[in-house]
C-alpha atoms as a PDB file:
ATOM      1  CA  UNK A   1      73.925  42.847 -25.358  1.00  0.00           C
ATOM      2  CA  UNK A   2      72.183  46.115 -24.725  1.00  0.00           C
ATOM      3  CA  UNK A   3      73.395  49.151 -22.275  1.00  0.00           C
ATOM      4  CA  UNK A   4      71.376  51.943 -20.633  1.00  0.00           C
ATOM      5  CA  UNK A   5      73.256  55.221 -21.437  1.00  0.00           C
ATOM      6  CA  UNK A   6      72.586  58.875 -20.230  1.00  0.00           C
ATOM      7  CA  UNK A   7      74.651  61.605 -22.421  1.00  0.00           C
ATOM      8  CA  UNK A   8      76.743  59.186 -24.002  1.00  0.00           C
ATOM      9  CA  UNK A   9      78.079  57.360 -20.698  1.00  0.00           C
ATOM     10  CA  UNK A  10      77.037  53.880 -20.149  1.00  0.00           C
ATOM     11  CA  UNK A  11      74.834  53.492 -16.929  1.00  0.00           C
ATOM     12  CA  UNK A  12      74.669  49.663 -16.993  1.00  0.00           C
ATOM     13  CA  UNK A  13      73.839  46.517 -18.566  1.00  0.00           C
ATOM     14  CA  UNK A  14      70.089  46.084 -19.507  1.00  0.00           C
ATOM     15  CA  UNK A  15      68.254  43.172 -20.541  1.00  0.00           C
ATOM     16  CA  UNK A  16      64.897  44.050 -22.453  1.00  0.00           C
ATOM     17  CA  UNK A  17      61.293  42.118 -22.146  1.00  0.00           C
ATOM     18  CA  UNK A  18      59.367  43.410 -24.797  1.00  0.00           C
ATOM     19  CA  UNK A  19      57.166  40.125 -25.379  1.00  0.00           C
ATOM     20  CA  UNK A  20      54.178  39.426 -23.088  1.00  0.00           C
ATOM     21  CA  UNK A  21      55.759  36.373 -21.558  1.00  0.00           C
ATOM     22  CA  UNK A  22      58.987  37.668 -21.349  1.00  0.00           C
ATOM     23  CA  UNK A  23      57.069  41.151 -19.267  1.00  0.00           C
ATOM     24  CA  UNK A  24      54.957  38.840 -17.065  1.00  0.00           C
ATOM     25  CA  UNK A  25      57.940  36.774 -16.438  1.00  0.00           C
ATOM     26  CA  UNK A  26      59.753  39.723 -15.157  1.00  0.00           C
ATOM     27  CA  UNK A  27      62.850  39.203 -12.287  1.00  0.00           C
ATOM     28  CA  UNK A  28      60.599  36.306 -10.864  1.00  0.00           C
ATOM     29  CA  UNK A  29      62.363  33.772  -9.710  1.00  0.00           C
ATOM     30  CA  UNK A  30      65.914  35.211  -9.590  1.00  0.00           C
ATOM     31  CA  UNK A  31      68.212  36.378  -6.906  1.00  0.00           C
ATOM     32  CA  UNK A  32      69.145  39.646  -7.981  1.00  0.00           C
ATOM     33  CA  UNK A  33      70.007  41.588 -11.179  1.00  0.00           C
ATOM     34  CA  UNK A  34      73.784  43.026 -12.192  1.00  0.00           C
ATOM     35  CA  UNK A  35      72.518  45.882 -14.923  1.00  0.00           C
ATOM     36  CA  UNK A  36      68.339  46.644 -15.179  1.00  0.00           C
ATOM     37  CA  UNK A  37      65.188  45.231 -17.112  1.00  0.00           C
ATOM     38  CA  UNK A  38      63.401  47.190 -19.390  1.00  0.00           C
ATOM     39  CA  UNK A  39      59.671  46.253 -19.596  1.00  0.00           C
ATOM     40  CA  UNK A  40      58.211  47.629 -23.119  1.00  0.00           C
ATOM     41  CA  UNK A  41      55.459  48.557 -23.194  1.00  0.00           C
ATOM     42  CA  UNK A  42      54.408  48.717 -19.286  1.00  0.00           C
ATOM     43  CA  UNK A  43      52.562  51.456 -17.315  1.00  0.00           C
ATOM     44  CA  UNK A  44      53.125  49.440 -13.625  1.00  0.00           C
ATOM     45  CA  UNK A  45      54.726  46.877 -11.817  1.00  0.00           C
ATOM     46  CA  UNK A  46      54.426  43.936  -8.867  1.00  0.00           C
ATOM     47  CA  UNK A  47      56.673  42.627  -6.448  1.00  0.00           C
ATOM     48  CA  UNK A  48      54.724  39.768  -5.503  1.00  0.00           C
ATOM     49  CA  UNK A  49      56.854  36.548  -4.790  1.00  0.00           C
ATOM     50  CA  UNK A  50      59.579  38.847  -5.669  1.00  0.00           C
ATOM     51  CA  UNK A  51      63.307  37.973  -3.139  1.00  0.00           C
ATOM     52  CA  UNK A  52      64.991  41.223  -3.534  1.00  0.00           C
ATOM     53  CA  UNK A  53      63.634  45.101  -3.401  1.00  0.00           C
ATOM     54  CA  UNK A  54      63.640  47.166  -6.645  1.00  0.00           C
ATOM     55  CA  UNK A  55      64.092  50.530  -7.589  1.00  0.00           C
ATOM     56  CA  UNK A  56      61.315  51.460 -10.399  1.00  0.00           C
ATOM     57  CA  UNK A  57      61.512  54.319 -12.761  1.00  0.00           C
ATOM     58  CA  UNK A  58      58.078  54.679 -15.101  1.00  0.00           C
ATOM     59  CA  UNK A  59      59.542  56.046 -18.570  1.00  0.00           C
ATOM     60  CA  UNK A  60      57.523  57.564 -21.615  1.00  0.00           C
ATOM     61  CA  UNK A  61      57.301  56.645 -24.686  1.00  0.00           C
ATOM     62  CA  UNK A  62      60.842  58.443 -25.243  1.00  0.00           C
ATOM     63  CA  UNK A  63      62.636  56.838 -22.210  1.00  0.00           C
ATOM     64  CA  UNK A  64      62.282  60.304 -19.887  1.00  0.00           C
ATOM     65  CA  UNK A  65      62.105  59.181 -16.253  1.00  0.00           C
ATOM     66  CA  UNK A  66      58.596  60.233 -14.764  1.00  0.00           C
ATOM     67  CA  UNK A  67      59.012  59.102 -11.511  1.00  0.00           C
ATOM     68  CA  UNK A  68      61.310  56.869  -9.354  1.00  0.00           C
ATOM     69  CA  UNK A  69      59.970  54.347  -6.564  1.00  0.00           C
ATOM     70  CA  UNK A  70      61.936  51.675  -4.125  1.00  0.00           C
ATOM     71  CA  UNK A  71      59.549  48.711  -3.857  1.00  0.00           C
ATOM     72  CA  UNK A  72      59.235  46.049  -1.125  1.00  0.00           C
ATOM     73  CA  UNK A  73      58.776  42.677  -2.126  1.00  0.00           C
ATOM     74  CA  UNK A  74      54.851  41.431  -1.901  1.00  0.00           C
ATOM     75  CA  UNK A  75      53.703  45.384  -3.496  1.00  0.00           C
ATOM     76  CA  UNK A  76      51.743  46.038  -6.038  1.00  0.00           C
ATOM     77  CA  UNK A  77      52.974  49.135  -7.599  1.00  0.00           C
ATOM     78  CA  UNK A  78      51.205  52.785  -8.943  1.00  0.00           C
ATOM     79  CA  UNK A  79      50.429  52.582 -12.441  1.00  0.00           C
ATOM     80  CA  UNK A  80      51.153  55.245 -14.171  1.00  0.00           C
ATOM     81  CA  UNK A  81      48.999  56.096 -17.557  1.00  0.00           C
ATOM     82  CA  UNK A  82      51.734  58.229 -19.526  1.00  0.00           C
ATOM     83  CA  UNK A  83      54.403  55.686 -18.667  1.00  0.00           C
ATOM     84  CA  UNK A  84      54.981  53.729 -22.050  1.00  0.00           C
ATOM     85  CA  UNK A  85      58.403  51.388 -19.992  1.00  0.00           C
ATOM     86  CA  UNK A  86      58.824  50.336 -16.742  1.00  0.00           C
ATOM     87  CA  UNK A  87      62.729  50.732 -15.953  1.00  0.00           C
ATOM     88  CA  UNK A  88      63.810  48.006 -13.080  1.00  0.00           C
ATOM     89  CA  UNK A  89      66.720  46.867 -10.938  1.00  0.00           C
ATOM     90  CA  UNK A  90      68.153  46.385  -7.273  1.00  0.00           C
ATOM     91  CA  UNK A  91      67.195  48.678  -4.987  1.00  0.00           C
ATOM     92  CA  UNK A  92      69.673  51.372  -4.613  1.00  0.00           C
ATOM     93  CA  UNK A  93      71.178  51.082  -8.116  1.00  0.00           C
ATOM     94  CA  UNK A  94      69.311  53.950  -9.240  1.00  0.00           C
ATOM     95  CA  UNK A  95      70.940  56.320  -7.007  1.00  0.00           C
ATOM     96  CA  UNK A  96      74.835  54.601  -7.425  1.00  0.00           C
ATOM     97  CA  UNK A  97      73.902  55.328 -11.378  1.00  0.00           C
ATOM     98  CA  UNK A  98      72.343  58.759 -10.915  1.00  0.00           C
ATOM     99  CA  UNK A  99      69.110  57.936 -12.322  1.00  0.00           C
ATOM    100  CA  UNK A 100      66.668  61.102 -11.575  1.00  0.00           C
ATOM    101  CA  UNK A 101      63.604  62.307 -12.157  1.00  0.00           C
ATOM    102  CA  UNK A 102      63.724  64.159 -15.867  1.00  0.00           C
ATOM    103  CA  UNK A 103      66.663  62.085 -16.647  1.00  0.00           C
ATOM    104  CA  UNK A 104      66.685  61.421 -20.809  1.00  0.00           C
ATOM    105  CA  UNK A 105      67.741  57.493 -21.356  1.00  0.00           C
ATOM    106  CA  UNK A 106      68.456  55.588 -24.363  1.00  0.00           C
ATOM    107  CA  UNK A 107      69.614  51.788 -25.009  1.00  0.00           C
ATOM    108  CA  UNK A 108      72.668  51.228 -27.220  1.00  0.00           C
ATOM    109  CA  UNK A 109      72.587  48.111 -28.722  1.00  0.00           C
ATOM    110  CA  UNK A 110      75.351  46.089 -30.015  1.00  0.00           C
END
């Protein structure tokens, strides 16, 4: 199990798709998410034949939050070229976490 934490306090629980299948496979298909999905390495995401909204954070290679987006289902998102992870979950998670812009994240593994 892995957790997204911010200054030592767990955020939530995050699943992580580093592989390419496991990336293109994404949160198709599913209903919702409880923690967030790390995609590693990603610069940009879709919602097509997505069933639920997601807030998106593009990450650097150090897991700083560049920028923060809500996303419709059926989008195709920015990409952004110094993103090196794409940070996702359910729309509105982001701000019940206080995920910002800046923000320093790291993964604790167990």
């Amino acid at each position: 199990m892995a957790w997204l934490v911010h200054e030592g306090r767990v955020i939530a629980s995050l699943e992580i798709a580093e592989s390419r299948k496991n990336r293109r496979r994404g949160l198709l298909g599913r209903e919702g998410i409880e923690g967030a999905l790390l995609l590693r390495p990603a610069r940009g995401v879709h919602t097509i034949r997505m069933r639920f909204a997601l807030d998106v954070a593009h990450l650097d290679g150090n897991l700083r939050v560049l920028s923060i987006t809500t996303m419709a289902p059926g989008r195709v998102g920015k990409w952004s070229p110094r993103a090196g992870a794409v940070l996702e979950a359910e729309a509105g998670s982001f701000r019940r976490w206080g995920v910002e812009r800046g923000m320093q994240l790291e993964i604790c593994v167990e």
